[in-house]
N, C-alpha and C. Protein backbone atom coordinates (compact mmCIF):
# COMPACT_ATOMS: atom_id res chain seq x y z
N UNK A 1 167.73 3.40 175.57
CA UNK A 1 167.58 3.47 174.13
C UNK A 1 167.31 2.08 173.54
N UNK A 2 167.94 1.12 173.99
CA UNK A 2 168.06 0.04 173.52
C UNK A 2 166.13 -0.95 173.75
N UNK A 3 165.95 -0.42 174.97
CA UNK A 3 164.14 -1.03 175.03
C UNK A 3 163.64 -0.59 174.49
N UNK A 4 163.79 0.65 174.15
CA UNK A 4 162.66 1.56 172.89
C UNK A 4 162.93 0.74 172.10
N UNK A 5 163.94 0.71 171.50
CA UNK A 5 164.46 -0.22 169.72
C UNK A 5 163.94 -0.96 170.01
N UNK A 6 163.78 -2.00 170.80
CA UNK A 6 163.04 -3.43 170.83
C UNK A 6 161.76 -3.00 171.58
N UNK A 7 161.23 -2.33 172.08
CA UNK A 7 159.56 -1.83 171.77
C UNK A 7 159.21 -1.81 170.51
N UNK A 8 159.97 -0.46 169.72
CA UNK A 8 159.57 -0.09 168.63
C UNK A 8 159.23 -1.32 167.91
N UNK A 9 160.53 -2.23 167.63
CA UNK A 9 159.98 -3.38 166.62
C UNK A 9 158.91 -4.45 166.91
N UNK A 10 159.14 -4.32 167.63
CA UNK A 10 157.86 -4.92 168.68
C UNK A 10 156.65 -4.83 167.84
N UNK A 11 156.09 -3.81 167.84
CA UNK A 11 154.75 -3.12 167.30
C UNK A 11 155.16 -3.79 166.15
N UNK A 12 155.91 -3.30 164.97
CA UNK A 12 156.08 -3.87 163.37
C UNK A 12 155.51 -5.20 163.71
N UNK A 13 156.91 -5.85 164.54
CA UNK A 13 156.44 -7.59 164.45
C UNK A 13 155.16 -7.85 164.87
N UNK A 14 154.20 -7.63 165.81
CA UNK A 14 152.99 -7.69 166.45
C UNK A 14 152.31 -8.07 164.86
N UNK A 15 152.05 -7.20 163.60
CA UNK A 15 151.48 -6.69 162.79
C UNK A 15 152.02 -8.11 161.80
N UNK A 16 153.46 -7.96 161.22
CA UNK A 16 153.96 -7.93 160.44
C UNK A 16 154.95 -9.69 160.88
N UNK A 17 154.92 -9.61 161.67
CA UNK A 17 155.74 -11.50 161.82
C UNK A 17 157.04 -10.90 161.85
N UNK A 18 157.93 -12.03 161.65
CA UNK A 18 159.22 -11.76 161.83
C UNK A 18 160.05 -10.41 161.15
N UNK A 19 160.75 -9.87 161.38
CA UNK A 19 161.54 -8.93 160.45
C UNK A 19 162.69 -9.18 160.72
N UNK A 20 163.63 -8.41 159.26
CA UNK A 20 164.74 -8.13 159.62
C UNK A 20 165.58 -7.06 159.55
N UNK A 21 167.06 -7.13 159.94
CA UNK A 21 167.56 -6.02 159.95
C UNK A 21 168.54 -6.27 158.74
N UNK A 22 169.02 -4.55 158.32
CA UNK A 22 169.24 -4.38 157.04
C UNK A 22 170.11 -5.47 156.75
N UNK A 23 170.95 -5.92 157.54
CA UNK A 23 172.40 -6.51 156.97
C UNK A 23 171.58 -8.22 157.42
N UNK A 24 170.53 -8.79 158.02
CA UNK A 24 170.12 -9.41 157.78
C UNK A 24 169.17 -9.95 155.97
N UNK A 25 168.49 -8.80 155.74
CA UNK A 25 167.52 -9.07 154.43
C UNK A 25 169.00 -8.87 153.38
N UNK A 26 169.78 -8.10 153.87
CA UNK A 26 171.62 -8.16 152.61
C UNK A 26 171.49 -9.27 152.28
N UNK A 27 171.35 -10.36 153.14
CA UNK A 27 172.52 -11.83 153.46
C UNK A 27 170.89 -12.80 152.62
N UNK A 28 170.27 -12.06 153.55
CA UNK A 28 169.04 -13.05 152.18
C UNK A 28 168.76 -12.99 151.25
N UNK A 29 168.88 -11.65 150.79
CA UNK A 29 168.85 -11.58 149.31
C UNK A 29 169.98 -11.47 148.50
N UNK A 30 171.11 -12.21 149.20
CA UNK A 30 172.59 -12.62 148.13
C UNK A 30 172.57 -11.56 147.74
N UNK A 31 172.66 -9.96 148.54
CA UNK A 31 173.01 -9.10 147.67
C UNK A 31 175.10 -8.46 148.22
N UNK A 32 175.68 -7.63 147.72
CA UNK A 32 177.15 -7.40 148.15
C UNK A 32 177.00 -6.21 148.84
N UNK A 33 175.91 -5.11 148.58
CA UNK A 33 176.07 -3.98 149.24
C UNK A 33 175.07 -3.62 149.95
N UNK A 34 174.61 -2.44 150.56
CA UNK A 34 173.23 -1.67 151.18
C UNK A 34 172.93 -0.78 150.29
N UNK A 35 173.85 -0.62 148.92
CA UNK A 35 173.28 0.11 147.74
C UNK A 35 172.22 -0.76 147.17
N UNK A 36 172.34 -2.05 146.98
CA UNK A 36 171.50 -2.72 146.26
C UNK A 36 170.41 -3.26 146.94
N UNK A 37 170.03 -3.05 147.87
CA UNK A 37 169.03 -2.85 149.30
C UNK A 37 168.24 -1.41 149.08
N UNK A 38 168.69 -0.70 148.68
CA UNK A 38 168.47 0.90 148.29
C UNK A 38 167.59 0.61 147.24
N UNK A 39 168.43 -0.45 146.18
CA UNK A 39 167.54 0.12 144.30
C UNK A 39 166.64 -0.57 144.83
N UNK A 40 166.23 -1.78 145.35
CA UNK A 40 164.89 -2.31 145.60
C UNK A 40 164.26 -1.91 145.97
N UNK A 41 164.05 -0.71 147.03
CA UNK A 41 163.46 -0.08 147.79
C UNK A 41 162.65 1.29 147.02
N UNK A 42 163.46 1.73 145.98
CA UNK A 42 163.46 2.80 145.31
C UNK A 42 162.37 1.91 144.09
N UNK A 43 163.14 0.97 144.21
CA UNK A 43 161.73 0.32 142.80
C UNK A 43 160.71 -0.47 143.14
N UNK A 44 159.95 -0.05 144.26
CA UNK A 44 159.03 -0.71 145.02
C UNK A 44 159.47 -2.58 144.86
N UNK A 45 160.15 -3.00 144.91
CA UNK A 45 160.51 -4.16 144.95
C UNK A 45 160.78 -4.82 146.44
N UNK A 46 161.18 -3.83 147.32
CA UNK A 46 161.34 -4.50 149.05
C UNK A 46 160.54 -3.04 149.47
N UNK A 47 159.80 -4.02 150.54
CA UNK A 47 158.92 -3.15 151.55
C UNK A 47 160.30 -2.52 152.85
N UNK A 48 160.53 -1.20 153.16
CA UNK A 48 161.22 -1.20 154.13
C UNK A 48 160.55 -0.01 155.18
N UNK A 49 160.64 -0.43 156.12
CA UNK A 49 159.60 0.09 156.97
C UNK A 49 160.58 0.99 158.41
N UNK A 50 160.54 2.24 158.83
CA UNK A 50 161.10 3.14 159.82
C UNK A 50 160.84 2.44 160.88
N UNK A 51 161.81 2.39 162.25
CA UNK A 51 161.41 2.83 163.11
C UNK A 51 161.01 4.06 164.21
N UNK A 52 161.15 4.09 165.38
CA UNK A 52 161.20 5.42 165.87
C UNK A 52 162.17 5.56 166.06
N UNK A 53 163.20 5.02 166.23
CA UNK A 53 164.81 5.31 166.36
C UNK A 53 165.95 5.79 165.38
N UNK A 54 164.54 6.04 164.01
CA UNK A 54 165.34 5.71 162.57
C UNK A 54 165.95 4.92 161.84
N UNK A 55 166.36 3.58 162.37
CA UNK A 55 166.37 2.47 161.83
C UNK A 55 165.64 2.12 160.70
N UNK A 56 165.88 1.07 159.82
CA UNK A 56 164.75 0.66 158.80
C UNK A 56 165.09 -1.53 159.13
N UNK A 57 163.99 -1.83 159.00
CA UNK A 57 163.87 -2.87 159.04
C UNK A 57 162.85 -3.53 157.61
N UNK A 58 162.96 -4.77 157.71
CA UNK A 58 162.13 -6.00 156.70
C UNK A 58 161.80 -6.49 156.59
N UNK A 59 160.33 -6.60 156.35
CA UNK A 59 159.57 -7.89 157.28
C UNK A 59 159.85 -9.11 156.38
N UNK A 60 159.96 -10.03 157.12
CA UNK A 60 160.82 -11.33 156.14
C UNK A 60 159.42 -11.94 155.38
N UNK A 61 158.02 -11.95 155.33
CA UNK A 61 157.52 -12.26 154.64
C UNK A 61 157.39 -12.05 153.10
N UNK A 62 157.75 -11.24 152.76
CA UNK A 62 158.09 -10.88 151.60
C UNK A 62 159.39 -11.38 150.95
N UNK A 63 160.04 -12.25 151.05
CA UNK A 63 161.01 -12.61 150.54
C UNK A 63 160.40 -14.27 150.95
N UNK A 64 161.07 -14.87 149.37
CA UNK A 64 160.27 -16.54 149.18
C UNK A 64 161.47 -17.10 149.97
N UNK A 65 161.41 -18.50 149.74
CA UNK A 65 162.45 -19.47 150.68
C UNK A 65 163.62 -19.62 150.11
N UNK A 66 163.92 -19.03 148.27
CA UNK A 66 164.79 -18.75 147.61
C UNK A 66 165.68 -17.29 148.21
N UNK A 67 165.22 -16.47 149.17
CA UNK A 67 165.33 -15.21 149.60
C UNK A 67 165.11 -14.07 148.35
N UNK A 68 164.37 -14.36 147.53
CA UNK A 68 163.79 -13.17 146.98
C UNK A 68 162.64 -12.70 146.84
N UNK A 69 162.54 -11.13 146.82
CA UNK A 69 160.97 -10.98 147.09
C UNK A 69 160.15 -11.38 145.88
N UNK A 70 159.17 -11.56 146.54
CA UNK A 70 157.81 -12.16 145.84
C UNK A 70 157.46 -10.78 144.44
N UNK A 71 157.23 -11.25 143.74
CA UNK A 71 156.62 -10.04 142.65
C UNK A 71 156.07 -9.32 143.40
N UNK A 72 155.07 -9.70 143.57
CA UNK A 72 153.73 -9.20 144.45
C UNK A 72 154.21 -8.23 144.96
N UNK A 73 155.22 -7.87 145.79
CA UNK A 73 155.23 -7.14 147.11
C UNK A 73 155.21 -5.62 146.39
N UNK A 74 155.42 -5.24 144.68
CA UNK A 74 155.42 -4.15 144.72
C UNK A 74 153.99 -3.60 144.77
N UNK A 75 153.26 -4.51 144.31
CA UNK A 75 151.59 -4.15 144.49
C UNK A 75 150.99 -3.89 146.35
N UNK A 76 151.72 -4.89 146.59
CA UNK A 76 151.40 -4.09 148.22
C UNK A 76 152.36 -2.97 148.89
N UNK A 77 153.20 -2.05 148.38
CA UNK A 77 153.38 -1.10 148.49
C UNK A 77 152.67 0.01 148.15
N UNK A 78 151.77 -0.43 146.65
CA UNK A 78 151.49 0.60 146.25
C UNK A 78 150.37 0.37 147.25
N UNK A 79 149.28 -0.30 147.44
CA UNK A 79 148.37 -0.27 148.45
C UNK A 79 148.44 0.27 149.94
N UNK A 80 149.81 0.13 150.45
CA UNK A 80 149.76 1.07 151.78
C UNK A 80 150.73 2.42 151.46
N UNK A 81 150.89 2.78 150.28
CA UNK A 81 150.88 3.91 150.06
C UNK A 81 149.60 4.94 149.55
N UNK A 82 149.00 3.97 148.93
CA UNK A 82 147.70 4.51 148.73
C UNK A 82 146.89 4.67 150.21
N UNK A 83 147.07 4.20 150.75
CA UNK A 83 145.51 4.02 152.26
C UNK A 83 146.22 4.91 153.18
């Protein structure tokens, strides 16, 4: 199970550069819960992306060196929701 999980992310990162995991992008974005990981997600504000294992991960490009995401990123949601 455990090589699949690190296959799976594999592919993301190939694409996508570094990512992280949930309680990693928590700690970067100074947030207290995985609720507030949720409203961002819900308000196109963080990109969060499945694996095949069901996991969700984050690709760290989207978050500036302050650890918050870039405006931008809700416009590139809507774009790979659109395509």
């Amino acid at each position: 199970m455990e090589s699949r999980r690190a296959e799976s992310r594999a592919v993301w990162q190939a694409f996508l550069g570094p990512l992280l995991s949930r309680e990693e992008a928590r700690q970067r974005l100074g947030l207290a819960s995985d609720q507030e990981i949720d409203v961002l997600v819900r308000e196109k504000r963080l990109l969060a992306l499945p694996t095949l294992e069901g996991d969700t991960i984050y690709p760290a490009f989207q978050l500036a060196a302050n650890g918050q995401p870039y405006p931008t990123i809700a416009r590139v949601i809507e774009i790979l929701r659109e395509g």
